[in-house]
PDB file of N, CA and C in Angstrom:
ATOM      1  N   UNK A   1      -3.276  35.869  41.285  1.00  0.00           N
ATOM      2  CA  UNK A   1      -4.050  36.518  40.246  1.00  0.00           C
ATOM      3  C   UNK A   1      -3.733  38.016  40.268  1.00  0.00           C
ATOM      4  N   UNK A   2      -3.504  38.425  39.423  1.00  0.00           N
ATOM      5  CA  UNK A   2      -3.409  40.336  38.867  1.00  0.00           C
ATOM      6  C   UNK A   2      -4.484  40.603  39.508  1.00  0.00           C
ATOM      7  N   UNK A   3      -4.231  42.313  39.311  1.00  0.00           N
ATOM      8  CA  UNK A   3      -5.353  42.770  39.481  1.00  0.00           C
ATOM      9  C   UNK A   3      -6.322  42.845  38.266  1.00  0.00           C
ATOM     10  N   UNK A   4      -5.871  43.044  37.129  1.00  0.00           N
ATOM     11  CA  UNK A   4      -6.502  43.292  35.629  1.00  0.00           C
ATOM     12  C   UNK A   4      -7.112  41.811  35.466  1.00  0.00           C
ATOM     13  N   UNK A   5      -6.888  41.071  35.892  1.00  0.00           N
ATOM     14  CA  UNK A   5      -7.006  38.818  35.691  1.00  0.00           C
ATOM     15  C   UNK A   5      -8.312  39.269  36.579  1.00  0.00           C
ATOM     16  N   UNK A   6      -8.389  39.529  37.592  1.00  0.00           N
ATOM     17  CA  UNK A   6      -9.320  39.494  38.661  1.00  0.00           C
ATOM     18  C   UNK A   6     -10.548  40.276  38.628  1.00  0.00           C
ATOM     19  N   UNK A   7     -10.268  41.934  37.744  1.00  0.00           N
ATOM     20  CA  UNK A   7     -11.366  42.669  37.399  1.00  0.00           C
ATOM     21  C   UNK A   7     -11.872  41.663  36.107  1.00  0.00           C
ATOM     22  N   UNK A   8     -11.331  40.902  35.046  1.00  0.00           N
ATOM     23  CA  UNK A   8     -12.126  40.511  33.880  1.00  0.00           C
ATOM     24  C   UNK A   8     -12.429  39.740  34.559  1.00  0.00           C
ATOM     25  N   UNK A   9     -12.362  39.108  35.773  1.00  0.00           N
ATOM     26  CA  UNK A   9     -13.379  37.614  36.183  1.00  0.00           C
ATOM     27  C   UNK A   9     -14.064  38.450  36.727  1.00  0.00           C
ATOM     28  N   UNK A  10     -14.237  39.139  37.584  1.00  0.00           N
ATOM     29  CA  UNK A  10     -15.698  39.917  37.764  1.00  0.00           C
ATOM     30  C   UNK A  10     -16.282  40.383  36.724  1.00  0.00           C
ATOM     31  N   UNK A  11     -15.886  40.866  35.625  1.00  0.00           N
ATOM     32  CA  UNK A  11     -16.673  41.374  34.685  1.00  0.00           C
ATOM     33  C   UNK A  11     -17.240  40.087  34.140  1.00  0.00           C
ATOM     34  N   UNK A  12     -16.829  38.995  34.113  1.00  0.00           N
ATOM     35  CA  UNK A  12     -17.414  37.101  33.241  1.00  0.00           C
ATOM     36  C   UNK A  12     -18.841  37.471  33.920  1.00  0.00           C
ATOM     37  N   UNK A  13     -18.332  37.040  35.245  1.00  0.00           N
ATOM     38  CA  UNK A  13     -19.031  36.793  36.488  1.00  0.00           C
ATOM     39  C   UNK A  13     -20.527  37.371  36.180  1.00  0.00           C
ATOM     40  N   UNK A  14     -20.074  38.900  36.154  1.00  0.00           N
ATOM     41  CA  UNK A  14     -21.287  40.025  36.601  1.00  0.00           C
ATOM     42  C   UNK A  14     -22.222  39.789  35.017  1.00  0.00           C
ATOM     43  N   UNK A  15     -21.769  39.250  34.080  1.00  0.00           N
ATOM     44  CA  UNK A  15     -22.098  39.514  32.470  1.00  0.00           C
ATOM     45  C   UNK A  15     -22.361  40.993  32.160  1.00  0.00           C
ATOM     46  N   UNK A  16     -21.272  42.137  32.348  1.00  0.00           N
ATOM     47  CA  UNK A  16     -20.877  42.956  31.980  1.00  0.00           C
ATOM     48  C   UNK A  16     -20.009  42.798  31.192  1.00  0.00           C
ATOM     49  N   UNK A  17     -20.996  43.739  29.973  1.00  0.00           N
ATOM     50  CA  UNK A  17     -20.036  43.980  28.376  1.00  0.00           C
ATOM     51  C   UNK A  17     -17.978  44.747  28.716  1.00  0.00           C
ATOM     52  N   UNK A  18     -17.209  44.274  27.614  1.00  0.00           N
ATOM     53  CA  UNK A  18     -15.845  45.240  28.078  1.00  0.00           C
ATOM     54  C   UNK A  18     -16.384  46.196  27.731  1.00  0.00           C
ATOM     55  N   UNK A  19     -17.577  47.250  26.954  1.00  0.00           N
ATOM     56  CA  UNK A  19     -17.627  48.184  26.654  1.00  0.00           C
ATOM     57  C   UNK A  19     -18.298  49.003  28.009  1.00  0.00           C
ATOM     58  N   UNK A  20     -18.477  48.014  28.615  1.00  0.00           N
ATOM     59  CA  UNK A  20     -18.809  48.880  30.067  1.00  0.00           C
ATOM     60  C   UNK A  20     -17.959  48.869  30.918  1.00  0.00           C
ATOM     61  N   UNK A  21     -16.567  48.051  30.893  1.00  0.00           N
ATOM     62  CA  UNK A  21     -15.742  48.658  31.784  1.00  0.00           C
ATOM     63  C   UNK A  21     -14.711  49.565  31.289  1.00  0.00           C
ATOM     64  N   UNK A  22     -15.249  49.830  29.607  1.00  0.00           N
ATOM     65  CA  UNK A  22     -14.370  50.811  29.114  1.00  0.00           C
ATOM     66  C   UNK A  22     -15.010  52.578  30.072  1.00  0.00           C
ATOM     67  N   UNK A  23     -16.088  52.323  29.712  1.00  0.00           N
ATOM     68  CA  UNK A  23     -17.001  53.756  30.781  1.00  0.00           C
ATOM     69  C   UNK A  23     -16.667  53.766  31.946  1.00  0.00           C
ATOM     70  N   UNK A  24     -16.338  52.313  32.506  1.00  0.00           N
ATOM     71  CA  UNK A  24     -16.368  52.551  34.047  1.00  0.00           C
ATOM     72  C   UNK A  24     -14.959  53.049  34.630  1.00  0.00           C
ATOM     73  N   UNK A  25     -13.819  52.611  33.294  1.00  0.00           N
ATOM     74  CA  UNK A  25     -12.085  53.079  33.752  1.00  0.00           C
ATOM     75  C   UNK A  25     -11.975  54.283  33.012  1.00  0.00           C
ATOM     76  N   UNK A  26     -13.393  54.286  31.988  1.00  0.00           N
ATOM     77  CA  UNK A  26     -12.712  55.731  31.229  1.00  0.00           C
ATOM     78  C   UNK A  26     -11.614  55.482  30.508  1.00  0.00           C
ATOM     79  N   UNK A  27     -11.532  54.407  29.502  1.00  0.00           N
ATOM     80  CA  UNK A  27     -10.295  53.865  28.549  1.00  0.00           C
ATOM     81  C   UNK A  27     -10.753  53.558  27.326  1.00  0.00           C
ATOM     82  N   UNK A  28      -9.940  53.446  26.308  1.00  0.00           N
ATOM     83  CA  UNK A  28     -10.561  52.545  24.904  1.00  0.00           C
ATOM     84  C   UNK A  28     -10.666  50.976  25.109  1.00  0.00           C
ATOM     85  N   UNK A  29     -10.743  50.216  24.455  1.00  0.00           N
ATOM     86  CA  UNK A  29     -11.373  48.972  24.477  1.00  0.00           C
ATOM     87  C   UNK A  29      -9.828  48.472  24.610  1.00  0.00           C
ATOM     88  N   UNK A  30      -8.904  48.806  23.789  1.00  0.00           N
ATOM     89  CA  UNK A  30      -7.629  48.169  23.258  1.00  0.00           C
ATOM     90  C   UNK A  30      -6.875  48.965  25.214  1.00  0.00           C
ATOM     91  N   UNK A  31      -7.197  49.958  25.764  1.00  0.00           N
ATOM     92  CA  UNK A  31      -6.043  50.051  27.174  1.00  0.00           C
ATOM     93  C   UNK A  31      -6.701  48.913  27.896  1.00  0.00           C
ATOM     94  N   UNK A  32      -8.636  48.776  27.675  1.00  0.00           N
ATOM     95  CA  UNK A  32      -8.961  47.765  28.610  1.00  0.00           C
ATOM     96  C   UNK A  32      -8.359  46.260  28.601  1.00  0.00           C
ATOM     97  N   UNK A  33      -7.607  45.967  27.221  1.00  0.00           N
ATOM     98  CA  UNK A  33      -6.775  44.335  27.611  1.00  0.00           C
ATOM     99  C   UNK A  33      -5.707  44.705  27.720  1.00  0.00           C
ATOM    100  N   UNK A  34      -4.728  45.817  28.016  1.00  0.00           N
ATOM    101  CA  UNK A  34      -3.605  46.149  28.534  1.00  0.00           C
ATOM    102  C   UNK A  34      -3.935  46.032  30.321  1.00  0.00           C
ATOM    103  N   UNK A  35      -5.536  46.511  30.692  1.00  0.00           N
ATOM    104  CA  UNK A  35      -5.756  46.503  32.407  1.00  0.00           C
ATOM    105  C   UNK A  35      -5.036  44.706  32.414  1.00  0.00           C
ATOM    106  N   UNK A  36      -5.913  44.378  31.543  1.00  0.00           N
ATOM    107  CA  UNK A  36      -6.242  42.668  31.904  1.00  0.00           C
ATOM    108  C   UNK A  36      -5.331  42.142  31.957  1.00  0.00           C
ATOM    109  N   UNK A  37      -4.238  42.664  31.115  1.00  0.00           N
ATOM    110  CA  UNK A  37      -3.055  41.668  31.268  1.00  0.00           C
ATOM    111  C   UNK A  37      -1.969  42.386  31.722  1.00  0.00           C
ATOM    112  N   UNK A  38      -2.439  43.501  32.510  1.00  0.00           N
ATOM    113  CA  UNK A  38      -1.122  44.007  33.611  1.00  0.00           C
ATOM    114  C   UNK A  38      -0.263  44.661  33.069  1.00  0.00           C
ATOM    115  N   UNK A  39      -1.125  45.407  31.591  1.00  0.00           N
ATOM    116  CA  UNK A  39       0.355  46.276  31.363  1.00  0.00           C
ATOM    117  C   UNK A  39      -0.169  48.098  31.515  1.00  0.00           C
ATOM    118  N   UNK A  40      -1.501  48.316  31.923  1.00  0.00           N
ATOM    119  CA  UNK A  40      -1.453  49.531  32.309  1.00  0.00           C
ATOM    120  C   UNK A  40      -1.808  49.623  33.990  1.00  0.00           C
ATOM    121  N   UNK A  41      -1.286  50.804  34.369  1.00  0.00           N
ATOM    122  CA  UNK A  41      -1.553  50.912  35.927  1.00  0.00           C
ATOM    123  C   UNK A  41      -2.440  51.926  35.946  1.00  0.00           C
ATOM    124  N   UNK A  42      -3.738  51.245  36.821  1.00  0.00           N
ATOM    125  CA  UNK A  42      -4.864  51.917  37.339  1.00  0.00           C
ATOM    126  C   UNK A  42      -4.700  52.801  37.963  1.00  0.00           C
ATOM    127  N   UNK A  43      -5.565  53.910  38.339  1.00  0.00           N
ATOM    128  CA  UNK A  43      -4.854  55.142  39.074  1.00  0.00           C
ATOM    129  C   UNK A  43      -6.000  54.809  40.367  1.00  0.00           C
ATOM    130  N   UNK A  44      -5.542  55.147  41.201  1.00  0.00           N
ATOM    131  CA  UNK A  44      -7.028  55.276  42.081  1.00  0.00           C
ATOM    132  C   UNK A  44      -8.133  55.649  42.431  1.00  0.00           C
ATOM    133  N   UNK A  45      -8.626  56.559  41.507  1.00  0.00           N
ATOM    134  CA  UNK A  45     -10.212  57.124  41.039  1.00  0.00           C
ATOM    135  C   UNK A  45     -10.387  56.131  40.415  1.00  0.00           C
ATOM    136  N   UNK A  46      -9.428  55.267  39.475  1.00  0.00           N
ATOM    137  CA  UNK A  46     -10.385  54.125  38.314  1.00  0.00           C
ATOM    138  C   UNK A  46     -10.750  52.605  39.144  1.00  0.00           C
ATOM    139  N   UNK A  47     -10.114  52.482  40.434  1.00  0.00           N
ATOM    140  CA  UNK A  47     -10.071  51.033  41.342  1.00  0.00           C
ATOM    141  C   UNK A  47     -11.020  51.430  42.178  1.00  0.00           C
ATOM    142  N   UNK A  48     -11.260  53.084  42.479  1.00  0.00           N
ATOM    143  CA  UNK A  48     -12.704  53.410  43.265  1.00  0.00           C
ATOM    144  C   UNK A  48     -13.827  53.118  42.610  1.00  0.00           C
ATOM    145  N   UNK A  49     -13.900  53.671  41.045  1.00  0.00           N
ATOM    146  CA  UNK A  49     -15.131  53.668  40.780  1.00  0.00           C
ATOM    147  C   UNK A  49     -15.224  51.977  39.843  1.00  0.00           C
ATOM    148  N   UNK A  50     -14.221  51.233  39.507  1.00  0.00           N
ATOM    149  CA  UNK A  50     -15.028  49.819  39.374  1.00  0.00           C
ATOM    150  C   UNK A  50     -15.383  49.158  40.896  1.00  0.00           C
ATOM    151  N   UNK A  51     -14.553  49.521  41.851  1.00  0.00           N
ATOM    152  CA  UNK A  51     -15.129  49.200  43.251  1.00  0.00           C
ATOM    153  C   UNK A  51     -16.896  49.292  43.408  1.00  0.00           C
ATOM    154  N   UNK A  52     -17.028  50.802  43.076  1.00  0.00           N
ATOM    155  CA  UNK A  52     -18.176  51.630  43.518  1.00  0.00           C
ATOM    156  C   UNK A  52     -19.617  50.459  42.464  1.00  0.00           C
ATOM    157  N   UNK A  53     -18.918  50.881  41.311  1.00  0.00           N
ATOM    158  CA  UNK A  53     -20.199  50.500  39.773  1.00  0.00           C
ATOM    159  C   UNK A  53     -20.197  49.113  40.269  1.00  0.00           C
ATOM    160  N   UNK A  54     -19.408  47.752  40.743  1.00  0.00           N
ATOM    161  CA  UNK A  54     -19.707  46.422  40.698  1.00  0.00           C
ATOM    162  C   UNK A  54     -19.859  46.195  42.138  1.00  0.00           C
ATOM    163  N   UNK A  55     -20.092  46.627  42.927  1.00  0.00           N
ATOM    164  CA  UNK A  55     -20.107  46.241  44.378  1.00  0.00           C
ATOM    165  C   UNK A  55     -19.282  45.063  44.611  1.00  0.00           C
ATOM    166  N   UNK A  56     -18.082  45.012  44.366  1.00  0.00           N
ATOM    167  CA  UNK A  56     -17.297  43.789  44.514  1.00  0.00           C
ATOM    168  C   UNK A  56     -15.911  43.998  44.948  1.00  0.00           C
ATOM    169  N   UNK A  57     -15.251  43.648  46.172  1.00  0.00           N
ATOM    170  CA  UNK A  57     -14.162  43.856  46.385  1.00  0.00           C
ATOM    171  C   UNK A  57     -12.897  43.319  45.614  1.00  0.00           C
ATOM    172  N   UNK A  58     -11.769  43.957  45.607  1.00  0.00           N
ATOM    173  CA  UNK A  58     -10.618  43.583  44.730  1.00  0.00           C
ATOM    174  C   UNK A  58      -9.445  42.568  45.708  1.00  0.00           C
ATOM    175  N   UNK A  59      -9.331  41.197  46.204  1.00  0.00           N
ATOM    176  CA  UNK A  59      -8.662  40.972  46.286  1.00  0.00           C
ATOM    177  C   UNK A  59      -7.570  40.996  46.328  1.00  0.00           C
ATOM    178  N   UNK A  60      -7.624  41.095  45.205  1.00  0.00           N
ATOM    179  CA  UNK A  60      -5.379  40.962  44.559  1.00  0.00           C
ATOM    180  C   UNK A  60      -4.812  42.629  44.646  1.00  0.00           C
ATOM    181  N   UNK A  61      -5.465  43.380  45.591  1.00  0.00           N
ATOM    182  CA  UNK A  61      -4.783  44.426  45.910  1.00  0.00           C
ATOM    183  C   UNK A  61      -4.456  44.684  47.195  1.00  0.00           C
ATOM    184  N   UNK A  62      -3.069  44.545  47.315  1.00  0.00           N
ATOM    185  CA  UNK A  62      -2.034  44.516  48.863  1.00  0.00           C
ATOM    186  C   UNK A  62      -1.677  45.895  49.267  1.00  0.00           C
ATOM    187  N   UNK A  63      -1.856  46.060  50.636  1.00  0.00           N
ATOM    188  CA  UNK A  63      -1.901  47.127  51.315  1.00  0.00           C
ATOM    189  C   UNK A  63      -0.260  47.688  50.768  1.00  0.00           C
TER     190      UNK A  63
END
């Protein structure tokens, strides 16, 4: 699983709107299904703070 595959199943999961993980990456609605389907790269302030806002760890991210 992506990482962008793995944040929208937490977002199913949590029943958080995409318009709240547009606030939470700080993106438009249209970069948030570019996260989802792996065509933009997260910077690491934006993998801290959906870390931080969903209390949920990210798997599909390798050291």
């Amino acid at each position: 699983m992506t990482v962008g595959a793995e944040i929208d199943s937490i977002r199913k999961n949590l029943g958080l709107s995409v318009i709240d993980m547009c606030n939470i990456f700080d993106v438009k609605e249209s970069e948030y299904f570019l996260i989802v389907r792996g065509q933009y790269k997260l910077s690491v302030f934006q993998l801290i703070m959906f870390i931080s806002s969903v209390k949920s760890p990210l798997k599909s991210i390798k050291n």
